[in-house]
Protein backbone atom coordinates (compact mmCIF):
# COMPACT_ATOMS: atom_id res chain seq x y z
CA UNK A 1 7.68 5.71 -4.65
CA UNK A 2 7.42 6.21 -8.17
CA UNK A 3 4.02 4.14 -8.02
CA UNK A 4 2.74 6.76 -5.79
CA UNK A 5 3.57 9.74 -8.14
CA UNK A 6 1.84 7.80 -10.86
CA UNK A 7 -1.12 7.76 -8.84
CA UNK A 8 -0.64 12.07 -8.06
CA UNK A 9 0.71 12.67 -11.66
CA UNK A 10 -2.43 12.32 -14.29
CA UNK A 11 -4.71 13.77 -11.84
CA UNK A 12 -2.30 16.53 -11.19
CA UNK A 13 -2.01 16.93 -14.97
CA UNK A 14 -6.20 17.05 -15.88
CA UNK A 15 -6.72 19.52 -13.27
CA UNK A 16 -3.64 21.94 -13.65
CA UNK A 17 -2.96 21.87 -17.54
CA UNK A 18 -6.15 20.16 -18.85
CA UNK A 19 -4.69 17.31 -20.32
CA UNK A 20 -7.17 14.47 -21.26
CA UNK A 21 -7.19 10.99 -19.44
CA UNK A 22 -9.88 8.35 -19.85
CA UNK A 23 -9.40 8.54 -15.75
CA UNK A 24 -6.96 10.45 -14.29
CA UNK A 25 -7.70 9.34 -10.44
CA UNK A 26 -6.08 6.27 -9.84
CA UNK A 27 -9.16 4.39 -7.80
CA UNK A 28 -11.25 4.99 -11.16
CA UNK A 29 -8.41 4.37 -13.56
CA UNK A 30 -7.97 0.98 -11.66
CA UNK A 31 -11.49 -0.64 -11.21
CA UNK A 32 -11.94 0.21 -15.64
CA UNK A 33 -9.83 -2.98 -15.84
CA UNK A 34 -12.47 -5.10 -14.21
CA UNK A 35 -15.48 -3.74 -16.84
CA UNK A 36 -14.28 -6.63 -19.06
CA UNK A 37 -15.02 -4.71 -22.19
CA UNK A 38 -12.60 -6.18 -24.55
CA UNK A 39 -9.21 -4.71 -22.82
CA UNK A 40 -6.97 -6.45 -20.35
CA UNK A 41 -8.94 -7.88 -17.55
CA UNK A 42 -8.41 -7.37 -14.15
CA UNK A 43 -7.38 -11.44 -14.03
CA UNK A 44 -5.20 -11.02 -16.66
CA UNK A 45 -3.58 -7.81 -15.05
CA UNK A 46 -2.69 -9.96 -11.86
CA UNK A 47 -1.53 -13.43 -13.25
CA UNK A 48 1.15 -10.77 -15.90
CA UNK A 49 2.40 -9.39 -12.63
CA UNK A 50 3.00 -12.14 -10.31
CA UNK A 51 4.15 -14.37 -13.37
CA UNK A 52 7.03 -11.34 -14.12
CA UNK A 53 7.76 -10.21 -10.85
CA UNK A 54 7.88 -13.96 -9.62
CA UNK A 55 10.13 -14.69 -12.32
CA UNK A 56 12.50 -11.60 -11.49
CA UNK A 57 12.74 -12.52 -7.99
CA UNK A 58 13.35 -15.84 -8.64
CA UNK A 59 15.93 -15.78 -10.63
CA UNK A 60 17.54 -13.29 -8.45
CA UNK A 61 16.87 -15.71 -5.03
CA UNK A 62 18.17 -18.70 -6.89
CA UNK A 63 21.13 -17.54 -8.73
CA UNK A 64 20.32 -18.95 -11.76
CA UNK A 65 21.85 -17.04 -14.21
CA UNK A 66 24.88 -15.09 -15.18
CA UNK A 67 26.43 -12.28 -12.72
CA UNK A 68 24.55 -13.31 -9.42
CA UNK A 69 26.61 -16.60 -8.41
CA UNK A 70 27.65 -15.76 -4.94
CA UNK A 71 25.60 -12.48 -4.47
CA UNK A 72 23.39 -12.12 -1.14
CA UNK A 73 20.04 -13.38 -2.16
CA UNK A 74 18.11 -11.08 0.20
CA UNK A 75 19.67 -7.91 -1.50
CA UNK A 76 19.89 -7.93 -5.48
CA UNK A 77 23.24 -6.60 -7.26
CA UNK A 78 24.77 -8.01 -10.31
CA UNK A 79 22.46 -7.82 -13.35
CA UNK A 80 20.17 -5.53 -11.32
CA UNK A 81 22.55 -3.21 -10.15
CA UNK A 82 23.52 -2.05 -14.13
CA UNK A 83 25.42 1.18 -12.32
CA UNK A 84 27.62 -0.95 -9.93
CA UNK A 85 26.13 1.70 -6.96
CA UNK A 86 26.55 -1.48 -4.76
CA UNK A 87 30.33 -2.12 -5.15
CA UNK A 88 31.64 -0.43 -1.99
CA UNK A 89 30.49 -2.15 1.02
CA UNK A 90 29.97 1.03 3.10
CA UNK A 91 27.56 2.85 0.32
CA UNK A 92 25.77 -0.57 -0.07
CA UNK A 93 24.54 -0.37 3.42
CA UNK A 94 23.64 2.86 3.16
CA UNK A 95 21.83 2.29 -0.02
CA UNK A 96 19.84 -0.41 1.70
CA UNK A 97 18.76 1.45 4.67
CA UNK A 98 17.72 4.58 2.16
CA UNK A 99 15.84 1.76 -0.10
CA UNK A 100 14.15 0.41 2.99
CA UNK A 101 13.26 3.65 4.30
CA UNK A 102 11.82 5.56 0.96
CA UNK A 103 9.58 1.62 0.63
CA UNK A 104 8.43 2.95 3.99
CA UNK A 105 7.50 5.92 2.92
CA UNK A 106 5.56 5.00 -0.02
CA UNK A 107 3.78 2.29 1.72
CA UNK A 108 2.50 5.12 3.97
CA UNK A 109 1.73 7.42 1.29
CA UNK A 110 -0.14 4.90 -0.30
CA UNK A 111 -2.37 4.08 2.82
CA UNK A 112 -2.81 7.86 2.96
CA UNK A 113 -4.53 7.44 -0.60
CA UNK A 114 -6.17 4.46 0.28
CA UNK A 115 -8.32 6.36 2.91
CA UNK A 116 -8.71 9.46 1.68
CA UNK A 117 -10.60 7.50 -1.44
CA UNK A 118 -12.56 6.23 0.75
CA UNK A 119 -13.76 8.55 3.01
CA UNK A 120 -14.27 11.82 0.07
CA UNK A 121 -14.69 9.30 -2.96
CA UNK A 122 -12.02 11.64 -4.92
CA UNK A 123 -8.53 11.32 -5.55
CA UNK A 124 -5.80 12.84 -3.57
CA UNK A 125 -5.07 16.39 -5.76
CA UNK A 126 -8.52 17.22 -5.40
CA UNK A 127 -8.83 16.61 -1.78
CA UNK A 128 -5.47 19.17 -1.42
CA UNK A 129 -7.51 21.86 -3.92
CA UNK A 130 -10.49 21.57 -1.38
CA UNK A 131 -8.70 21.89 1.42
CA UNK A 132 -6.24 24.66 0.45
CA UNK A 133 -9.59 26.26 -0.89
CA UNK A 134 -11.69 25.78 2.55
CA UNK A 135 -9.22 24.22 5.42
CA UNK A 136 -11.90 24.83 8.12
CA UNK A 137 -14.13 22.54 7.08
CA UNK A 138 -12.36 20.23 4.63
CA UNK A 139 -10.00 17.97 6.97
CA UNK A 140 -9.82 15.11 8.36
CA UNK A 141 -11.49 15.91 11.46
CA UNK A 142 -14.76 16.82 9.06
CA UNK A 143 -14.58 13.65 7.56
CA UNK A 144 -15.40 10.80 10.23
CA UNK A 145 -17.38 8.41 8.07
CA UNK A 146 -15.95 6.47 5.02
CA UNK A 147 -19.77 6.33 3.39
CA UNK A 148 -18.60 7.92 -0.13
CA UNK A 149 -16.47 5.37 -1.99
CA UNK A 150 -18.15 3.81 -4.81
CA UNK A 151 -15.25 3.60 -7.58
CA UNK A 152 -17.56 2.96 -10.60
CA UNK A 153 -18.72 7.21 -9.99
């Protein structure tokens, strides 16, 4: 979820408050890493994240280290559960269900960026000022063909 507020947040922040990004919608911000000019490249992006994340999760599936010997290894706890939320049984399954449900969520929220970049070419604050401005005409229904995406605009 919070990945989905980073993708509202600097956009949200250029337009109300004029505070200056290099690209404050996300689309934009996210293709500069493939321009290869001297930053991180879009390769290098992707092998950092699955070599960290793969790590994390492996070391949590495997239980090799200290504080996750006999923990589920579909549900983390231990090490990554620093506030011990997961120590009654009852609130545990309750926090998974919430956890599973608010992935859901941002998944969908995330799909609902996905298309609305490609169908208006903008990012998703500025689709909700044109349509608060002019909901008649600026909707989904107005929109039928995704013909405006070209991320390097």
């Amino acid at each position: 979820m919070l990945g989905a507020l980073g993708c509202v947040f600097p956009e949200f922040l250029s337009n109300q408050f004029g505070i200056n990004f290099q690209e404050p919608v996300w689309f934009k911000a996210g293709a500069q890493i493939f321009d290869n000019d001297g930053t991180v490249t879009g390769h290098t992006a992707t092998s950092l994240t699955v070599i960290l994340m793969g790590g994390a999760e492996s070391y949590r599936a495997n239980g090799g280290g200290p504080g996750v010997e006999g923990l589920d290894k579909l549900y983390p706890g231990g090490p990554f559960d620093p506030l011990n939320l997961a120590d009654d049984p009852d609130s545990f399954a309750e926090l998974r269900v919430k956890e599973i449900k608010n992935g859901r969520l941002a998944m969908f929220s995330m799909f609902g960026f996905f298309v609305q970049a490609i169908v208006t070419g903008k990012g998703p604050v500025e689709n909700l000022l044109d349509h608060v401005a002019d909901p008649g005409n600026v909707n989904g229904f107005a929109q039928f063909y995704a013909t405006k995406f070209n991320p390097s605009q």
